[in-house]
N, C-alpha and C. Protein backbone atom coordinates (compact mmCIF):
# COMPACT_ATOMS: atom_id res chain seq x y z
N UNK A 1 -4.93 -1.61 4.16
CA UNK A 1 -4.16 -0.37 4.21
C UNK A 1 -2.79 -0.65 4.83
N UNK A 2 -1.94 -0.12 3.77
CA UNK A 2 -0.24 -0.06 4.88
C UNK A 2 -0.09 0.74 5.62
N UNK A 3 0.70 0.34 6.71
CA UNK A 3 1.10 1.52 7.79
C UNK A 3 2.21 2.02 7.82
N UNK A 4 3.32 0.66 6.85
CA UNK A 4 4.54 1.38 6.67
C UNK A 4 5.19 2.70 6.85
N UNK A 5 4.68 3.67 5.78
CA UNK A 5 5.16 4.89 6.09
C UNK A 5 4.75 5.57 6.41
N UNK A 6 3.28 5.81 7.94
CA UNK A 6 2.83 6.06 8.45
C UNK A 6 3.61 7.02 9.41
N UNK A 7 4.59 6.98 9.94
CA UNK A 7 5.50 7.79 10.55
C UNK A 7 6.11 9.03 9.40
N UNK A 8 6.18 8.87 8.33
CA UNK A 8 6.99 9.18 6.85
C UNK A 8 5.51 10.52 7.04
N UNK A 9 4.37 10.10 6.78
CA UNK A 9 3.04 10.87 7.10
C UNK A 9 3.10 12.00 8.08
N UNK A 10 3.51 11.40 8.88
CA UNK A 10 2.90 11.76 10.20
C UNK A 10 4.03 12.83 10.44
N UNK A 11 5.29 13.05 10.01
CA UNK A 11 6.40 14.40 10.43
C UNK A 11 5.75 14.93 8.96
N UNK A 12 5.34 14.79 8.31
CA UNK A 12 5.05 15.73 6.64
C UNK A 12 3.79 16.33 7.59
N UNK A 13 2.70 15.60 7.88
CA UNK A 13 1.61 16.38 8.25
C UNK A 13 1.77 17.77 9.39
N UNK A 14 2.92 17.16 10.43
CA UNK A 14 3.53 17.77 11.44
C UNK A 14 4.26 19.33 10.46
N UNK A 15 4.67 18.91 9.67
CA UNK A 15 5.64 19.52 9.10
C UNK A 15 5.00 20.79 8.48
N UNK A 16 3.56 20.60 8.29
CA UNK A 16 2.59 21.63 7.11
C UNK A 16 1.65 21.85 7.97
N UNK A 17 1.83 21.43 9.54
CA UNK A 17 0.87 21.87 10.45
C UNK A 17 -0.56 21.47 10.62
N UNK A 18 -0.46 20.76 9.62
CA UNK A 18 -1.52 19.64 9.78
C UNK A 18 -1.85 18.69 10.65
N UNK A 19 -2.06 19.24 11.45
CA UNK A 19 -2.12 18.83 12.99
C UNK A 19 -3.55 17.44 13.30
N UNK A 20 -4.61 17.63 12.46
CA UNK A 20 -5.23 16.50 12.29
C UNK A 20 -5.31 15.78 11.78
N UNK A 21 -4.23 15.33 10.74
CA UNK A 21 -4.06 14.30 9.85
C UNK A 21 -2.80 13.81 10.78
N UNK A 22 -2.24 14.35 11.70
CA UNK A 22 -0.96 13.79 12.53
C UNK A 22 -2.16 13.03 13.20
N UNK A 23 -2.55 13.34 13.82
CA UNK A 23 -3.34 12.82 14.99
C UNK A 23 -4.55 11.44 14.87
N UNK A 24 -4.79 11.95 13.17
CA UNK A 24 -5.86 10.55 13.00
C UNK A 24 -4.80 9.60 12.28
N UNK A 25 -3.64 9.64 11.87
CA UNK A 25 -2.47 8.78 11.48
C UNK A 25 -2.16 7.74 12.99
N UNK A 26 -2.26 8.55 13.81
CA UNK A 26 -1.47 8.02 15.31
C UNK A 26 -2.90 7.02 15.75
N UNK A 27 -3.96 7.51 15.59
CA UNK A 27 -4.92 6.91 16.23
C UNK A 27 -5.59 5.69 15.46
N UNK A 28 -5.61 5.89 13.77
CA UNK A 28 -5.41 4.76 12.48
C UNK A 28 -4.79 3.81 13.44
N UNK A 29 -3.84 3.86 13.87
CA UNK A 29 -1.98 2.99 13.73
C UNK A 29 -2.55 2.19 15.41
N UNK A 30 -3.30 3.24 16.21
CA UNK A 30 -3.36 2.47 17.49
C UNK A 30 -4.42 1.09 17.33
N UNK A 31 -5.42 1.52 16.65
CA UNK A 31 -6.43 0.65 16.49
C UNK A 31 -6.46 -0.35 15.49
N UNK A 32 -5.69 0.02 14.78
CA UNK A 32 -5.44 -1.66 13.62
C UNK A 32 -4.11 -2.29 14.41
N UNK A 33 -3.20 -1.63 15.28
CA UNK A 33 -2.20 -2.96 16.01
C UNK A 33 -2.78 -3.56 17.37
N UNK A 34 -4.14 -2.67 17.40
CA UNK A 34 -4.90 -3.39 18.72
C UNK A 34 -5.47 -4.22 17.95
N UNK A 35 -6.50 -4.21 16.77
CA UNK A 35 -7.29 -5.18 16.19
C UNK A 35 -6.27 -6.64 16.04
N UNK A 36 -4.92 -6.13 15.69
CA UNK A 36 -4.34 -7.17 15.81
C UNK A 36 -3.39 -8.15 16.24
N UNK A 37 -3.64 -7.62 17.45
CA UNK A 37 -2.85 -8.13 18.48
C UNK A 37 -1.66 -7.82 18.75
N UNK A 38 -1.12 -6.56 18.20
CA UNK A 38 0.36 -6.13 18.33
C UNK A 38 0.43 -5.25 19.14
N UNK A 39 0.11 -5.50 20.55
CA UNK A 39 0.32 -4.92 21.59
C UNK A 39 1.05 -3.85 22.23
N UNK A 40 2.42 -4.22 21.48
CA UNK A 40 3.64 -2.94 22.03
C UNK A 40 3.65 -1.78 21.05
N UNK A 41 2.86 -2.47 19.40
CA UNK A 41 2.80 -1.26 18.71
C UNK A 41 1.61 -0.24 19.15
N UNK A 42 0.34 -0.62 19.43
CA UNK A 42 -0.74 -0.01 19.69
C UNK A 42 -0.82 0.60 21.02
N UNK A 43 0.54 0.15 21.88
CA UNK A 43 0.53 1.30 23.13
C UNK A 43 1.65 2.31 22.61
N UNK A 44 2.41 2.02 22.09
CA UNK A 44 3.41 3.00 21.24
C UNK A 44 2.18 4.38 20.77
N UNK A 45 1.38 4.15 19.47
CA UNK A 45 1.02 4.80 19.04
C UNK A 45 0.11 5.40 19.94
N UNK A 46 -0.44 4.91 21.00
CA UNK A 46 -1.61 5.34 22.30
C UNK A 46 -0.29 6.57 22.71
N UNK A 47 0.63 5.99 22.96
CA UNK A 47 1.56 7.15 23.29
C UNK A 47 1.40 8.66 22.32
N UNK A 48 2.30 8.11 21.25
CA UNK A 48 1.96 9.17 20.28
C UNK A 48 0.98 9.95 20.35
N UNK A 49 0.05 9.33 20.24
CA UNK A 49 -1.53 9.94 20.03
C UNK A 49 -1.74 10.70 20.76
N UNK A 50 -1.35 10.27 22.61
CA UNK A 50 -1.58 11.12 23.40
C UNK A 50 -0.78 12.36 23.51
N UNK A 51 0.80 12.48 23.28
CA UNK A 51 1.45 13.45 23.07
C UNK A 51 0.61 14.75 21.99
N UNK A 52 0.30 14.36 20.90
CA UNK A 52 -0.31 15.13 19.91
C UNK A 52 -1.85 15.39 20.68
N UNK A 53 -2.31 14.62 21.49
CA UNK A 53 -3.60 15.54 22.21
C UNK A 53 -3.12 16.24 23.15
N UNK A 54 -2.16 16.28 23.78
CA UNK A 54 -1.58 17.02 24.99
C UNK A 54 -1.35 18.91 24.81
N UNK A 55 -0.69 18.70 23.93
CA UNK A 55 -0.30 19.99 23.38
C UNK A 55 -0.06 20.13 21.93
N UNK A 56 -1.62 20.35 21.27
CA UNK A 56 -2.02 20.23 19.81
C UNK A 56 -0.84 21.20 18.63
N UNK A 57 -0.72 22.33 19.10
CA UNK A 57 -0.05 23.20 19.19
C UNK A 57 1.79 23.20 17.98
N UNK A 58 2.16 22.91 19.98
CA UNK A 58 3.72 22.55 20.15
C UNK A 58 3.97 21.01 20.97
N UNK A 59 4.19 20.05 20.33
CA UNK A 59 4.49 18.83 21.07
C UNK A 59 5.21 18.73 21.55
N UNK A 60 5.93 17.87 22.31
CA UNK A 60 7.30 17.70 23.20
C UNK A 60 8.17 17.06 21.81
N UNK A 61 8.28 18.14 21.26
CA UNK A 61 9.59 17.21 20.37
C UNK A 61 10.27 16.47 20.12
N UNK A 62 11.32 16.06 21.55
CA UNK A 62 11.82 14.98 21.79
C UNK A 62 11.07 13.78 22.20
N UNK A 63 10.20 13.91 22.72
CA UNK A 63 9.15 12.57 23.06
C UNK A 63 8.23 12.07 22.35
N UNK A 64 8.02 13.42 21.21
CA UNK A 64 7.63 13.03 19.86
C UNK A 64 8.85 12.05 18.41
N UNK A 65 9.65 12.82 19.13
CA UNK A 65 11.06 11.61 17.95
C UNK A 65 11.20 10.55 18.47
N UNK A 66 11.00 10.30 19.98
CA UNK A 66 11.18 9.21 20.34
C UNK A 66 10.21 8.32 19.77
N UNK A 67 8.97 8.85 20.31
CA UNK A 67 7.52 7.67 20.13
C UNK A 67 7.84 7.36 18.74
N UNK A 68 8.08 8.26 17.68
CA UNK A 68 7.68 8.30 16.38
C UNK A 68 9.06 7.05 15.73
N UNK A 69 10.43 7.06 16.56
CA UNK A 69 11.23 6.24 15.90
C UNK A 69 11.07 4.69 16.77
N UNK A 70 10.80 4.81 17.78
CA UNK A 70 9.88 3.16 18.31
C UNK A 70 8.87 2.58 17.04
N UNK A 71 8.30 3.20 17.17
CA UNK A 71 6.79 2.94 16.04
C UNK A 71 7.92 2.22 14.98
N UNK A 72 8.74 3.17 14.06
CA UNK A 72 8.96 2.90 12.96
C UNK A 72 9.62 1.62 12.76
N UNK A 73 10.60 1.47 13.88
CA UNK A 73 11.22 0.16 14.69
C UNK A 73 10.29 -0.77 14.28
N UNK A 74 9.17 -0.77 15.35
CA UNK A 74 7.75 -1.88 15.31
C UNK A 74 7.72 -2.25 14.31
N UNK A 75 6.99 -1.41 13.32
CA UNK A 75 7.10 -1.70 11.94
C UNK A 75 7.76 -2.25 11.00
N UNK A 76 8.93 -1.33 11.01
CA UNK A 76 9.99 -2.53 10.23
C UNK A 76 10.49 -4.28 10.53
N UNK A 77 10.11 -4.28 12.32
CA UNK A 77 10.08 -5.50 12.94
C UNK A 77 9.29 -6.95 12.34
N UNK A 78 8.38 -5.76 12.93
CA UNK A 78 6.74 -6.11 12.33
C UNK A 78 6.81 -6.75 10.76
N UNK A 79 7.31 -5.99 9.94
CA UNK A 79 7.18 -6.55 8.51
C UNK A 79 8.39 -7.34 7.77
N UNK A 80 9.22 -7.02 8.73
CA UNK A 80 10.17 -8.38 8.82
C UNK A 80 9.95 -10.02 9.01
N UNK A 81 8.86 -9.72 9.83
CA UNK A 81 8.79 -10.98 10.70
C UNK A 81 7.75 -11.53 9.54
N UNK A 82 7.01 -10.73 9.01
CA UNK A 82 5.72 -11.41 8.66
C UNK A 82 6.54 -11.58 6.53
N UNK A 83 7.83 -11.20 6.40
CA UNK A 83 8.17 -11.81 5.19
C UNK A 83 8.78 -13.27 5.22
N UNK A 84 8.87 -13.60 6.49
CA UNK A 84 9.82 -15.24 6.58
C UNK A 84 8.65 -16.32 6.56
């Protein structure tokens, strides 16, 4: 499974209030960069994840754009590294 546009997901689900497809996106994303050793991504998304359990609701917006444009960072890092 790609995770690529997993963030791309995750403001659409946000977006239609789909509040548990945000949340099992964030928690997907924590546990396959723990399975694989990508450490800064899988506390990133532990972040995320936890924001979206905090206040299911209304999230902290800004700490939600933040987590959510780190991640995407990771990722693009992430799949940079692994095309050379």
């Amino acid at each position: 499974m790609s995770h690529a546009d997993d963030m791309t997901r995750l403001a659409e689900s946000l977006a239609a209030g789909d509040h548990v497809t945000a949340l099992r996106l964030a928690h997907t994303l924590k546990g396959t960069a723990a399975t694989l050793g990508v450490d800064y991504l899988s506390a990133k998304a532990a972040s995320l994840e936890a924001l979206l359990r905090a206040s299911p609701q209304a999230p902290d917006g800004e700490a939600l754009r933040l987590e959510m444009e780190a991640i995407s960072l990771a990722l693009e890092t992430l799949a940079a590294a692994l095309k050379t």
